[in-house]
C-alpha atoms as a PDB file:
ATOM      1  CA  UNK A   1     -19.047  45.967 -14.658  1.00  0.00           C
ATOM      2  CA  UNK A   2     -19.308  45.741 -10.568  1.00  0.00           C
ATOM      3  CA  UNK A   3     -16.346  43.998  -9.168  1.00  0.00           C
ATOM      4  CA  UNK A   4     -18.470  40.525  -7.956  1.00  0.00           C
ATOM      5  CA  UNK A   5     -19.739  40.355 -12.017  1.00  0.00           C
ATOM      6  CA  UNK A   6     -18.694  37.523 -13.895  1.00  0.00           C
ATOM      7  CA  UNK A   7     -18.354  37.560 -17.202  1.00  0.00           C
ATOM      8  CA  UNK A   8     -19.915  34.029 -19.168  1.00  0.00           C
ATOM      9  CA  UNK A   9     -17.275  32.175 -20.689  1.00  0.00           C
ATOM     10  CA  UNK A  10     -18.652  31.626 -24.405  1.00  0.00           C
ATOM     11  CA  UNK A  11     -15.418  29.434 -25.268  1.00  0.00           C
ATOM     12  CA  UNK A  12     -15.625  26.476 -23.545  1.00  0.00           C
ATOM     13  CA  UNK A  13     -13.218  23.793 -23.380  1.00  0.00           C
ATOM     14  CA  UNK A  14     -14.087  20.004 -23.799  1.00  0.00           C
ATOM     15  CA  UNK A  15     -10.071  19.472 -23.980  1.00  0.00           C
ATOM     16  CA  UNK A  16      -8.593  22.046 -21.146  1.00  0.00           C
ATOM     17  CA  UNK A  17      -5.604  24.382 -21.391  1.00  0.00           C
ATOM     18  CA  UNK A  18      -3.905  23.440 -18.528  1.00  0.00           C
ATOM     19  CA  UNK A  19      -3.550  20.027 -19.475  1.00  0.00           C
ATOM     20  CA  UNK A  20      -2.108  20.907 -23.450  1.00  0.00           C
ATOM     21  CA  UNK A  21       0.100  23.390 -21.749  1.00  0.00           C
ATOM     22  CA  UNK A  22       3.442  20.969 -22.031  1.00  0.00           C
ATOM     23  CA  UNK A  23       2.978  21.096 -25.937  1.00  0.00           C
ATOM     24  CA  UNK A  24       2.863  24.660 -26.371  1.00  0.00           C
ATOM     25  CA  UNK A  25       5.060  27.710 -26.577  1.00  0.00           C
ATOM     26  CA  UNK A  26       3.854  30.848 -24.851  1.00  0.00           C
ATOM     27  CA  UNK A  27       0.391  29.297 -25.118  1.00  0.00           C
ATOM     28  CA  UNK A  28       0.810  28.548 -28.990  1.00  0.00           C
ATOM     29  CA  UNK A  29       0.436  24.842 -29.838  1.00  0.00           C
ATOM     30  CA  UNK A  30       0.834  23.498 -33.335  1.00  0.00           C
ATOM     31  CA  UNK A  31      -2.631  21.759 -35.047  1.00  0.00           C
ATOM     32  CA  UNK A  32      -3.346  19.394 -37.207  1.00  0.00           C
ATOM     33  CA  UNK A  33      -6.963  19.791 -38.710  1.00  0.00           C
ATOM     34  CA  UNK A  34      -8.174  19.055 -41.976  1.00  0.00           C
ATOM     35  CA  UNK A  35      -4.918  18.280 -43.317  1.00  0.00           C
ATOM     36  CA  UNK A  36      -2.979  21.572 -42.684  1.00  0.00           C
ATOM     37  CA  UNK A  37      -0.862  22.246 -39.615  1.00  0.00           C
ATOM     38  CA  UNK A  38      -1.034  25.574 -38.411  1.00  0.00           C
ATOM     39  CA  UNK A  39      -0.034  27.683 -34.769  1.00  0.00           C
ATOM     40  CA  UNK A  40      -2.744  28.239 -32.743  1.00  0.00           C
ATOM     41  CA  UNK A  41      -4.079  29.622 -29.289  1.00  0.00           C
ATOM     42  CA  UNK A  42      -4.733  27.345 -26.351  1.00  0.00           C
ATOM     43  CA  UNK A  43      -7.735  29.612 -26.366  1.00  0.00           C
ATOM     44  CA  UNK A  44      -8.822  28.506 -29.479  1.00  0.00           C
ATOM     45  CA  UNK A  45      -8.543  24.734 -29.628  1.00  0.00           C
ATOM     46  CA  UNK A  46     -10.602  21.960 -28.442  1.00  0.00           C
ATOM     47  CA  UNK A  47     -13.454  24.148 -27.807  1.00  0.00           C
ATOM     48  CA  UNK A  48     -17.460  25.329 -29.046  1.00  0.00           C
ATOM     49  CA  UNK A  49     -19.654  28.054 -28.323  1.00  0.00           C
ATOM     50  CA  UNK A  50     -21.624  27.590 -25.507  1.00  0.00           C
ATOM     51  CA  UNK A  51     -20.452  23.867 -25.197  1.00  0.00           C
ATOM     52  CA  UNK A  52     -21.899  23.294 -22.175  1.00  0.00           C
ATOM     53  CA  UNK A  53     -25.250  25.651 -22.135  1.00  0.00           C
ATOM     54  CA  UNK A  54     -27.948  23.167 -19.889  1.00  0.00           C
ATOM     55  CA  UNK A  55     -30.493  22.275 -21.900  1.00  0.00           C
ATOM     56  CA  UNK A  56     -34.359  22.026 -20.323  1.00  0.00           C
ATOM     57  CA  UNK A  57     -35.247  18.467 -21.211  1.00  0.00           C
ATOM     58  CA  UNK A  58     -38.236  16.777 -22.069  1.00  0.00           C
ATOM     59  CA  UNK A  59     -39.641  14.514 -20.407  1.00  0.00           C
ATOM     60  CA  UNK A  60     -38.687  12.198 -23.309  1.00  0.00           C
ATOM     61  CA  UNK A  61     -35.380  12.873 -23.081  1.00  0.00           C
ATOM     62  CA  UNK A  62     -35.522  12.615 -18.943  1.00  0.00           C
ATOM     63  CA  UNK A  63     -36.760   9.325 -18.729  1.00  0.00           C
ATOM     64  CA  UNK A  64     -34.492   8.381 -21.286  1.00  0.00           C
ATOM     65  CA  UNK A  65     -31.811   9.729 -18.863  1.00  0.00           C
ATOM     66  CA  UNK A  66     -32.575   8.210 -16.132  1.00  0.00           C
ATOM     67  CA  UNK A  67     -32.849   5.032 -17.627  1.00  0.00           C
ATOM     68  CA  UNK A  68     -29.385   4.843 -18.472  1.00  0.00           C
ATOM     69  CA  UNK A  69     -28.615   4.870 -14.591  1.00  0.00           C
ATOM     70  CA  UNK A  70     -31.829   3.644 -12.781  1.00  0.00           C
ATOM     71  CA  UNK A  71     -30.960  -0.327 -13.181  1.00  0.00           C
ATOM     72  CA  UNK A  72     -27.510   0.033 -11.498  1.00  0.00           C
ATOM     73  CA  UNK A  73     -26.997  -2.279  -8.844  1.00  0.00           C
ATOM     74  CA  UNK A  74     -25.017   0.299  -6.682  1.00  0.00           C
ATOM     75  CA  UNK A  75     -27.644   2.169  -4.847  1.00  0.00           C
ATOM     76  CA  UNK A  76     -25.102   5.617  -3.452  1.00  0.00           C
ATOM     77  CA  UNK A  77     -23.529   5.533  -7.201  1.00  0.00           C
ATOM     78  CA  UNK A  78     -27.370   6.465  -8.445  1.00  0.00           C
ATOM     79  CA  UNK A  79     -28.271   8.779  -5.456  1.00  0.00           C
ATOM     80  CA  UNK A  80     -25.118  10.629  -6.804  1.00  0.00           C
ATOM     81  CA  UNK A  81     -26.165  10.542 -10.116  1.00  0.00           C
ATOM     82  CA  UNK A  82     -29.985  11.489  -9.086  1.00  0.00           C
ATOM     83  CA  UNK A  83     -28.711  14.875  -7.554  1.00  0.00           C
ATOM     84  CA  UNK A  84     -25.934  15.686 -10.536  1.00  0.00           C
ATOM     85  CA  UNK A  85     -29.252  15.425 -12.487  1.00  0.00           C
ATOM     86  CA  UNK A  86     -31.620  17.153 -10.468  1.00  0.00           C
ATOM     87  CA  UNK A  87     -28.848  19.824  -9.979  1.00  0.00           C
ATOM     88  CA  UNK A  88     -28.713  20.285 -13.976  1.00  0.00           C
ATOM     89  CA  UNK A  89     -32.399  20.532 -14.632  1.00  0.00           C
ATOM     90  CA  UNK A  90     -33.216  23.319 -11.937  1.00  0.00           C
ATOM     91  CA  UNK A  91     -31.996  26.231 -13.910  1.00  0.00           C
ATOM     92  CA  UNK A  92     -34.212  25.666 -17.028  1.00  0.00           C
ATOM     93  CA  UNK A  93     -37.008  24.473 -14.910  1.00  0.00           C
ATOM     94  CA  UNK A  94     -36.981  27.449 -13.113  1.00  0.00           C
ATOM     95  CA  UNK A  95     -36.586  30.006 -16.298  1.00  0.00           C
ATOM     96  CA  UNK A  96     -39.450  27.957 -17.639  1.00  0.00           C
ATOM     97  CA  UNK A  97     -41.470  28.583 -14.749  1.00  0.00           C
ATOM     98  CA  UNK A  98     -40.846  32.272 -14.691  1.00  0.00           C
ATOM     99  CA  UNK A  99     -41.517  32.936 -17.579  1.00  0.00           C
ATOM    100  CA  UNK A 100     -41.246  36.935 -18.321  1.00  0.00           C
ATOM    101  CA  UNK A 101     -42.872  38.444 -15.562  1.00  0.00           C
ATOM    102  CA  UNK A 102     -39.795  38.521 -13.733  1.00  0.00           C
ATOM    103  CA  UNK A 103     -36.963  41.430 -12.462  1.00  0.00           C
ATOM    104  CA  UNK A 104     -34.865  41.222 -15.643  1.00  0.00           C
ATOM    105  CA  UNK A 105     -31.825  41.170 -13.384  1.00  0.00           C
ATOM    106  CA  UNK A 106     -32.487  37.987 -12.088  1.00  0.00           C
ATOM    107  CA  UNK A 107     -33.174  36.226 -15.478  1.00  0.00           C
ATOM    108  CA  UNK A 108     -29.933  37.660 -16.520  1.00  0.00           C
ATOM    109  CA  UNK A 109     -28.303  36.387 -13.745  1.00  0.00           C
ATOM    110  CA  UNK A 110     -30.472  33.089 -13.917  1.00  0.00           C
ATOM    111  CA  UNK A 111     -29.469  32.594 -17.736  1.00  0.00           C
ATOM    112  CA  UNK A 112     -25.691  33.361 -17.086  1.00  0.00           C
ATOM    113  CA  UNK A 113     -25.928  29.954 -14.760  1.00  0.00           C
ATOM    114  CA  UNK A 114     -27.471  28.124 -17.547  1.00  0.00           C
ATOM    115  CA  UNK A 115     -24.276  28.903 -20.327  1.00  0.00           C
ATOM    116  CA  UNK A 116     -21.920  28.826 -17.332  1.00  0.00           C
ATOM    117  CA  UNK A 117     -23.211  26.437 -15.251  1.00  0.00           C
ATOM    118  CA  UNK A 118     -21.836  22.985 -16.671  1.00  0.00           C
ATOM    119  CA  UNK A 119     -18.102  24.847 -17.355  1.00  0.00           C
ATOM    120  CA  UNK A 120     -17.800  25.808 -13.451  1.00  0.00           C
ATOM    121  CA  UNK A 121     -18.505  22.192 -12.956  1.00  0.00           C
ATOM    122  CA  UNK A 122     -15.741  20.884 -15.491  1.00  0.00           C
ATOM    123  CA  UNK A 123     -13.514  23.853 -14.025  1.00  0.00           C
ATOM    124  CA  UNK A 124     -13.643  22.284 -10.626  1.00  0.00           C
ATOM    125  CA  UNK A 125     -12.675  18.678 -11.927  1.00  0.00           C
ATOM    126  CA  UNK A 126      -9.874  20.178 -13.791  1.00  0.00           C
ATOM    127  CA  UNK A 127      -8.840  21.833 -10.783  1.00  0.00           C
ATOM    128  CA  UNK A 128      -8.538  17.947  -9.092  1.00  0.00           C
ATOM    129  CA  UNK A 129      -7.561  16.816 -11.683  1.00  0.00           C
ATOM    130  CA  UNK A 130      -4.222  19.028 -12.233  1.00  0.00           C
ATOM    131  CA  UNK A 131      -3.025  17.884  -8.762  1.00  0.00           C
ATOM    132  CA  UNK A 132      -2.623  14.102 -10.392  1.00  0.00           C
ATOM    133  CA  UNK A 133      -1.004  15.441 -13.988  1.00  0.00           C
ATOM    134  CA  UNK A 134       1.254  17.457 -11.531  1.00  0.00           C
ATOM    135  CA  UNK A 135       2.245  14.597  -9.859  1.00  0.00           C
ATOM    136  CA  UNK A 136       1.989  12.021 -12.629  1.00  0.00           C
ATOM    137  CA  UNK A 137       4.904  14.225 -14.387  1.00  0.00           C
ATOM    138  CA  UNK A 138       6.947  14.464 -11.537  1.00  0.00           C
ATOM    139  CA  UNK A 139       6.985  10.323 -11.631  1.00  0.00           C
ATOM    140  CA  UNK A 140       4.762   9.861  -9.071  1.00  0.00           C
ATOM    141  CA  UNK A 141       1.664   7.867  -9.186  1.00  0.00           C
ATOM    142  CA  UNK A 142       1.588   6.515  -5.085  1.00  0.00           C
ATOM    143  CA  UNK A 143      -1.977   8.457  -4.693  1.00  0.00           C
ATOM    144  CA  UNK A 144      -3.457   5.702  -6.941  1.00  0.00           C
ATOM    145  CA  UNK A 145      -2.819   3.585  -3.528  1.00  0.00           C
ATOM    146  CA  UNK A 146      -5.148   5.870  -1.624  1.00  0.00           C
ATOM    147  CA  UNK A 147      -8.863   5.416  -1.861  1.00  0.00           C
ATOM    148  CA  UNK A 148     -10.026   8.728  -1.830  1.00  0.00           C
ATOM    149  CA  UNK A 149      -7.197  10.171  -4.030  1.00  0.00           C
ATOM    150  CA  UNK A 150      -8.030   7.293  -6.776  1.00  0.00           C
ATOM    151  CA  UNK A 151     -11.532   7.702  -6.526  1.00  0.00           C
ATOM    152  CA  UNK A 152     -11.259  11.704  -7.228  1.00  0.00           C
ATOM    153  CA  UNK A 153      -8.620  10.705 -10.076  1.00  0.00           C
ATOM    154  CA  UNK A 154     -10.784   8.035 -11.640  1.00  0.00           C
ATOM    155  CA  UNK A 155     -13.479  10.345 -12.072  1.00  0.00           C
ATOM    156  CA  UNK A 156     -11.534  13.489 -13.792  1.00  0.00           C
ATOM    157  CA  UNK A 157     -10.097  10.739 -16.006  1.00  0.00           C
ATOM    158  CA  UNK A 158     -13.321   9.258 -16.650  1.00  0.00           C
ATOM    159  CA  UNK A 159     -14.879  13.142 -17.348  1.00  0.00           C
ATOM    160  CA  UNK A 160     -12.194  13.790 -20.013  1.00  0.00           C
ATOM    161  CA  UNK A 161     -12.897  10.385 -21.570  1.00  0.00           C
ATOM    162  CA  UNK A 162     -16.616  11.364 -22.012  1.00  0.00           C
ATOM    163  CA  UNK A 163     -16.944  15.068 -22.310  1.00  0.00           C
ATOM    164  CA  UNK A 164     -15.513  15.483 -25.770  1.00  0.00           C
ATOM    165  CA  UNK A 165     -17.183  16.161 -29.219  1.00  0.00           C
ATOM    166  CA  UNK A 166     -15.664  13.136 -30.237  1.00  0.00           C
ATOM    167  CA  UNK A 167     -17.886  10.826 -27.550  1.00  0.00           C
ATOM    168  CA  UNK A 168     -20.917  13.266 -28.428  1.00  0.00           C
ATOM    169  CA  UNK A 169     -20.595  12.694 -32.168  1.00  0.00           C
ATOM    170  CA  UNK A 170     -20.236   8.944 -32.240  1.00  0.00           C
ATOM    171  CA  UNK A 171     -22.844   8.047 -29.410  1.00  0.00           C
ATOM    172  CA  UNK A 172     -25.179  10.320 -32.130  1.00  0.00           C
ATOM    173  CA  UNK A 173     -23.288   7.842 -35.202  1.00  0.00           C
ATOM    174  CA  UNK A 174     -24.323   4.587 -33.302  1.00  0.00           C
ATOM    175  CA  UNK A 175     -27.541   5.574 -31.714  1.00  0.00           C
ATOM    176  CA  UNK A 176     -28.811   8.565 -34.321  1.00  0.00           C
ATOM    177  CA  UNK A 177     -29.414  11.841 -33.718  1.00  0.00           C
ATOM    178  CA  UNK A 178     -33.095  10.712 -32.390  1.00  0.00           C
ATOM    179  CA  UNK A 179     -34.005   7.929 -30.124  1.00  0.00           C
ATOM    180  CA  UNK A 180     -37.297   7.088 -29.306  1.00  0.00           C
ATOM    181  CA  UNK A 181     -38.417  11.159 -29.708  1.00  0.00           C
ATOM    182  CA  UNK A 182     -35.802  12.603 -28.033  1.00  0.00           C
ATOM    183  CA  UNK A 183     -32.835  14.352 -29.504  1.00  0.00           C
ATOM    184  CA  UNK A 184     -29.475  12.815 -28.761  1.00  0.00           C
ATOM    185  CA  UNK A 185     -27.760  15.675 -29.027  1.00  0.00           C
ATOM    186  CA  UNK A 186     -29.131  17.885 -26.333  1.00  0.00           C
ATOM    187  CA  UNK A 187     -29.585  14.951 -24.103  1.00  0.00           C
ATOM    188  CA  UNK A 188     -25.682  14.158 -24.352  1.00  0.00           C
ATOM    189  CA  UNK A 189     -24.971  17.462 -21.899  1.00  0.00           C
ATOM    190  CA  UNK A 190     -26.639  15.578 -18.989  1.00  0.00           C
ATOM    191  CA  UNK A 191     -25.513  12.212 -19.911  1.00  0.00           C
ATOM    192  CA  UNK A 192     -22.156  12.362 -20.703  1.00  0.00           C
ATOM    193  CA  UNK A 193     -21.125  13.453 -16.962  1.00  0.00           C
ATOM    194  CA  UNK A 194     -23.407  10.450 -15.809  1.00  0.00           C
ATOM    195  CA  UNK A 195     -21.646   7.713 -18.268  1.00  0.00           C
ATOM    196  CA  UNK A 196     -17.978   9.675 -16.524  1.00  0.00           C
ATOM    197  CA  UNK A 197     -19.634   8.624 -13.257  1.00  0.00           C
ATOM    198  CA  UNK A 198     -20.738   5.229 -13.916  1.00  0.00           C
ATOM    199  CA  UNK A 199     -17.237   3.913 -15.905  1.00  0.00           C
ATOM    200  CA  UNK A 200     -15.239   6.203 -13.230  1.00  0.00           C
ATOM    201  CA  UNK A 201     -17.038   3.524 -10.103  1.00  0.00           C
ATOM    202  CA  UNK A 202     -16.450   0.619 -12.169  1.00  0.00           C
ATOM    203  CA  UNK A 203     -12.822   1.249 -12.390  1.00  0.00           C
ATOM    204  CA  UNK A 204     -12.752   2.321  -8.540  1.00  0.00           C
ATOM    205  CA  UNK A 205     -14.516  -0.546  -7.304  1.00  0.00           C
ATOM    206  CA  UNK A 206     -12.302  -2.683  -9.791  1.00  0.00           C
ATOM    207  CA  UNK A 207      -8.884  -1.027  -9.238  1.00  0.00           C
ATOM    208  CA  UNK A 208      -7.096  -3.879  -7.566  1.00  0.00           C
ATOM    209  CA  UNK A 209      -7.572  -5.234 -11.159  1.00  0.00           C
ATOM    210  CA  UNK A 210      -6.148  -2.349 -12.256  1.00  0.00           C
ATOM    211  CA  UNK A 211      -2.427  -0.597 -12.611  1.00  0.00           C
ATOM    212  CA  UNK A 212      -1.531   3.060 -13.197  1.00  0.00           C
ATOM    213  CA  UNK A 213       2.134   2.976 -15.287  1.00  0.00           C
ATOM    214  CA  UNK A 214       3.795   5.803 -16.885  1.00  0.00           C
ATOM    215  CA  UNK A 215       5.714   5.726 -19.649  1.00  0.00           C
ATOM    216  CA  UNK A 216       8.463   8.124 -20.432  1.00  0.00           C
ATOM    217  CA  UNK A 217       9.184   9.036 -24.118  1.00  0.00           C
ATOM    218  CA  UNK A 218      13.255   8.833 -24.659  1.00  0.00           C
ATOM    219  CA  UNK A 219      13.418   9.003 -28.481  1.00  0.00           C
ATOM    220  CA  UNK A 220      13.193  12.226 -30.824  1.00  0.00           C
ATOM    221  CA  UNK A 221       9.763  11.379 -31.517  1.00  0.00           C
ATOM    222  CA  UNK A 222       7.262  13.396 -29.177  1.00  0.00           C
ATOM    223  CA  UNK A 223       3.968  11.782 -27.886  1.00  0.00           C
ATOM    224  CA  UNK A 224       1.178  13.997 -29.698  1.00  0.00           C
ATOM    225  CA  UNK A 225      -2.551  14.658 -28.121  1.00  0.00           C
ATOM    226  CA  UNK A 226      -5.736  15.233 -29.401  1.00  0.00           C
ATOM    227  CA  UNK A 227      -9.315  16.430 -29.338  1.00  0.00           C
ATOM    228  CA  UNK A 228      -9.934  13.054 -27.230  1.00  0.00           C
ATOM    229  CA  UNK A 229      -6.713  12.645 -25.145  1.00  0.00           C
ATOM    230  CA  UNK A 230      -7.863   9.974 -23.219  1.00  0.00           C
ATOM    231  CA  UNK A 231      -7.791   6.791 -25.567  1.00  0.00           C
ATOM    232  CA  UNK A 232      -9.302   2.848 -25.084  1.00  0.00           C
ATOM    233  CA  UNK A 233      -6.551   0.815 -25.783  1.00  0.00           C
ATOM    234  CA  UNK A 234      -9.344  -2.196 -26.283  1.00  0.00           C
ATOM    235  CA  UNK A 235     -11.245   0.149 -28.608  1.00  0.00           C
ATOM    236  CA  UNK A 236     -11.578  -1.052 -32.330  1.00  0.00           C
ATOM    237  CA  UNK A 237     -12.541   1.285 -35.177  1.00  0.00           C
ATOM    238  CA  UNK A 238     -15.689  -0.459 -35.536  1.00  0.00           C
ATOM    239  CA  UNK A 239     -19.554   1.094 -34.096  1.00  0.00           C
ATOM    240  CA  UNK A 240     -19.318  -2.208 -31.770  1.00  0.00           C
ATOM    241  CA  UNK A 241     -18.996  -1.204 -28.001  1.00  0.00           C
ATOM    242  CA  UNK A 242     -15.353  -2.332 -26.647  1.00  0.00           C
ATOM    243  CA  UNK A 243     -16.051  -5.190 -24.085  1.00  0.00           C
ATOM    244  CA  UNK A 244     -12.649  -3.917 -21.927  1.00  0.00           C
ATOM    245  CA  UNK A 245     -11.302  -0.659 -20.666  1.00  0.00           C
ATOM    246  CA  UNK A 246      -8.190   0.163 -20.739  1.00  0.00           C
ATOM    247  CA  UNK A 247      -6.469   3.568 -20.786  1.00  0.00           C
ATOM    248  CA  UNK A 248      -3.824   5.678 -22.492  1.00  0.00           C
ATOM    249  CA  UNK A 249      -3.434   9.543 -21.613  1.00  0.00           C
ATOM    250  CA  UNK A 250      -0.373  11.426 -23.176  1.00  0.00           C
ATOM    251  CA  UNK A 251       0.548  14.127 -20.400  1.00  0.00           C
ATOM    252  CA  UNK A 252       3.466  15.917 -22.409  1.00  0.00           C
ATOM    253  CA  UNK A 253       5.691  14.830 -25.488  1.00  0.00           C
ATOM    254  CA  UNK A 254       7.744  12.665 -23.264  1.00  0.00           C
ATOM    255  CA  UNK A 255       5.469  11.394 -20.852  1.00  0.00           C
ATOM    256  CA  UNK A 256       2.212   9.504 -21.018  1.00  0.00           C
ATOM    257  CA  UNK A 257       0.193   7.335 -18.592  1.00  0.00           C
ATOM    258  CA  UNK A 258      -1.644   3.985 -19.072  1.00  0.00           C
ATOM    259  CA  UNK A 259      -3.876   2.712 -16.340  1.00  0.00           C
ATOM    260  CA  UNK A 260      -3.905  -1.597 -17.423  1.00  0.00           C
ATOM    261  CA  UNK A 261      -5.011  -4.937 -16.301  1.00  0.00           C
ATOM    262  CA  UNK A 262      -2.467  -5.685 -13.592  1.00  0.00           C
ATOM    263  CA  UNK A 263      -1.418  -8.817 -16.553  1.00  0.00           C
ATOM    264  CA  UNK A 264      -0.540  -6.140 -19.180  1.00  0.00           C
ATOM    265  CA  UNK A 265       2.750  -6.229 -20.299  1.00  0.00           C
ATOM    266  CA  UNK A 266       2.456  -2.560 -21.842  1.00  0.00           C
ATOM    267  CA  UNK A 267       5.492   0.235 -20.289  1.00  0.00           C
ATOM    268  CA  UNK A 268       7.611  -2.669 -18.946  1.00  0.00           C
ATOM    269  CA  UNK A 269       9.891  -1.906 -21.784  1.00  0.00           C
ATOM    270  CA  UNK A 270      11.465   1.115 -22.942  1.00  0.00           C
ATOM    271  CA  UNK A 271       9.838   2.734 -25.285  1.00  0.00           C
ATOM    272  CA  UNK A 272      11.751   3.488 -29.116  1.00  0.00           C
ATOM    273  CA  UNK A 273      10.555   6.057 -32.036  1.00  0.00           C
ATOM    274  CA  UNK A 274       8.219   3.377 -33.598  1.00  0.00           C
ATOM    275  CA  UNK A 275       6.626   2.833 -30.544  1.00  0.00           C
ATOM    276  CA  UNK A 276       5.776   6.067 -29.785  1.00  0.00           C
ATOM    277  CA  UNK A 277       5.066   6.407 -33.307  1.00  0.00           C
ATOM    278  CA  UNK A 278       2.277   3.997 -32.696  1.00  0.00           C
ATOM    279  CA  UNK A 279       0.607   5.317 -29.545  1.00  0.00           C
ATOM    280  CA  UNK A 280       0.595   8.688 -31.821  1.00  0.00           C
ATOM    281  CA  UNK A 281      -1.296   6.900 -34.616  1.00  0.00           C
ATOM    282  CA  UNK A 282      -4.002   5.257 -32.399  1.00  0.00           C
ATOM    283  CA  UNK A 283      -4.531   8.831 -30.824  1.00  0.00           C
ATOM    284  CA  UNK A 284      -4.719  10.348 -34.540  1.00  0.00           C
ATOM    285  CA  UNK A 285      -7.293   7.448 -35.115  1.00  0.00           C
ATOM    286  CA  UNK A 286      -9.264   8.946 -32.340  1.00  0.00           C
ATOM    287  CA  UNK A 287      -9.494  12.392 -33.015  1.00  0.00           C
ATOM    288  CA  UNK A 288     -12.036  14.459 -34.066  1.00  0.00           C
ATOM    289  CA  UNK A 289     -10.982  17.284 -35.722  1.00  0.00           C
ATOM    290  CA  UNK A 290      -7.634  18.042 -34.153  1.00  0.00           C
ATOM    291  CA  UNK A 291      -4.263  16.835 -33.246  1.00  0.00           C
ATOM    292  CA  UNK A 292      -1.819  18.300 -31.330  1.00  0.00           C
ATOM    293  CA  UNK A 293       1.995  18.757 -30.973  1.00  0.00           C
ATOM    294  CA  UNK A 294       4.903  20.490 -29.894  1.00  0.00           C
ATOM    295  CA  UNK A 295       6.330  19.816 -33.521  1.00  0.00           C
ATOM    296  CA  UNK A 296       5.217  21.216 -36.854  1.00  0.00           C
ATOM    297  CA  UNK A 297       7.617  18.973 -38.567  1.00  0.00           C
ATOM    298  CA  UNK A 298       6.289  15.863 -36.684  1.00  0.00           C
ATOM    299  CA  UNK A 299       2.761  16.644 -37.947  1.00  0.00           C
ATOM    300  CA  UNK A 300       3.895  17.649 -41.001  1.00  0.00           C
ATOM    301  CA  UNK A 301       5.392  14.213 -41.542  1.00  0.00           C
ATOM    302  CA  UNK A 302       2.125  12.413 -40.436  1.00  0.00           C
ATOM    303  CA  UNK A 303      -0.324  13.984 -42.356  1.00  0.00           C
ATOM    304  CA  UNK A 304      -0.841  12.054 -45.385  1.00  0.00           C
ATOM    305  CA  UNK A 305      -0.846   8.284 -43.277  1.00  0.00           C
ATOM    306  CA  UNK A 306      -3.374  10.370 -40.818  1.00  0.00           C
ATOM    307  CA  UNK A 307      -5.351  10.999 -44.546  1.00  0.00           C
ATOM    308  CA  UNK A 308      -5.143   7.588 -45.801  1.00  0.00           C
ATOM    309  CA  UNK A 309      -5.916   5.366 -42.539  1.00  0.00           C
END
């Protein structure tokens, strides 16, 4: 392989490694799926085959796109959302176009952008994004005051909110896996970044409304994570869309934010074993597949009520 060659990432990551980092050992994390708790690989959690390959849309599913951001009344919000998806469709459209008749080379290269494409994109937000965990575990949380810093930080919040099998799956439970002739599914690549843009402005343009807190974890029960580690708090268990946004983000087993309506009286007081206990439950709730933890006895204990809620 030349030196400049990348290889494709096949893996990819709708959870990222860096961020479960603080509940593993040597990169070894303890599970939680389908009722057994094993040791596993940071490598080999949270993740899918060719997650993020771009898919060439119809043009079904691209007017079905677009619709979801063409009645917003914020005008550089959609011209950013216009180029994300103009951005995304160019690949396909232009293997389409090419068809065969083409230096192989340069479809191999040209394909390698379509499977790797989407996870350079996600690698750059994660890249942001670590700055704020970094600092968030240190105790500090004073870039929330600064525009730009909040606005980067709302977003990479907002992206690992949406870019999780978990969202995929249960837009496809409420919605079906086909709308109007177009197949949720494949659509959900382009629109999931999109919805991460649009919730990610609300919560900028709204963030005097809004408070980051952290919460730090004193008891001998560690927070856990999850296949979804960002949770709404306002969320029910219900198919019914929650009407209010707020936030709760584990960042190790003794440290979690919350961003909250400045009247929220959540992380004013310290935090005991059945609180935490609590927070873990809601994020079991909102799994997909797999929890977390720096503890194979703490997992082991919350198995069966994980079973039988």
């Amino acid at each position: 392989m030349r030196p400049m060659e990348r290889k494709v990432t096949k893996k990819q990551h709708y959870v990222f490694r860096t961020y479960l980092k603080p509940w593993a050992d040597h990169d070894s994390i303890y599970c939680l799926r389908e009722g057994r708790v094993f040791q596993a690989n940071l490598t080999k959690v949270a993740c899918e085959r060719f997650f993020y390959r771009l898919q060439d849309l119809t043009p079904s599913e691209l007017r079905l796109v677009e619709g979801f951001f063409s009645k917003h009344p914020s005008e550089p919000l959609k011209a950013i959302q216009k180029r994300f998806l103009e951005t995304y469709l160019f690949p396909t459209r232009l293997r389409r176009q090419l068809g065969r008749n083409v230096d192989r080379k340069f479809l191999s290269a040209l394909d390698k952008v379509i499977a790797q494409g989407q996870e350079d994109y996600h690698q750059k937000i994660e890249d942001d994004l670590l700055v704020f965990l970094r600092r968030m575990l240190a105790g500090d949380i004073d870039f929330y005051s600064d525009s730009a810093q909040a606005a980067s930080f709302l977003h990479g919040i907002c992206v690992q909110y949406t870019r999780t099998k978990r969202i995929i799956e249960a837009s496809i439970d409420v919605i079906g896996s086909e709308f109007n002739g177009c197949d949720v599914r494949r659509i959900m690549g382009a629109l999931s970044p999109l919805m991460a843009m649009a919730i990610g402005h609300g919560l900028f343009i709204d963030r005097e409304k809004f408070k980051l807190v952290l919460i730090d974890n004193d008891s001998d029960t560690p927070f856990i994570t999850a296949d979804q580690p960002v949770v709404n708090l306002q969320a029910g268990y219900t198919r019914k869309p929650p009407e209010k946004l707020e936030l709760f983000y584990p960042l190790s087993p003794k440290k979690a934010m919350l961003l909250l309506e400045t009247s929220s009286k959540r992380g004013e007081f310290p935090l005991g074993a059945l609180s935490v206990n609590s927070y873990n439950m809601m994020m079991a709730k909102n799994s997909y597949e797999q929890i977390f933890s720096n503890s194979e006895e703490y997992l082991n204990s919350i198995k069966g009520a994980i079973r039988c809620s």
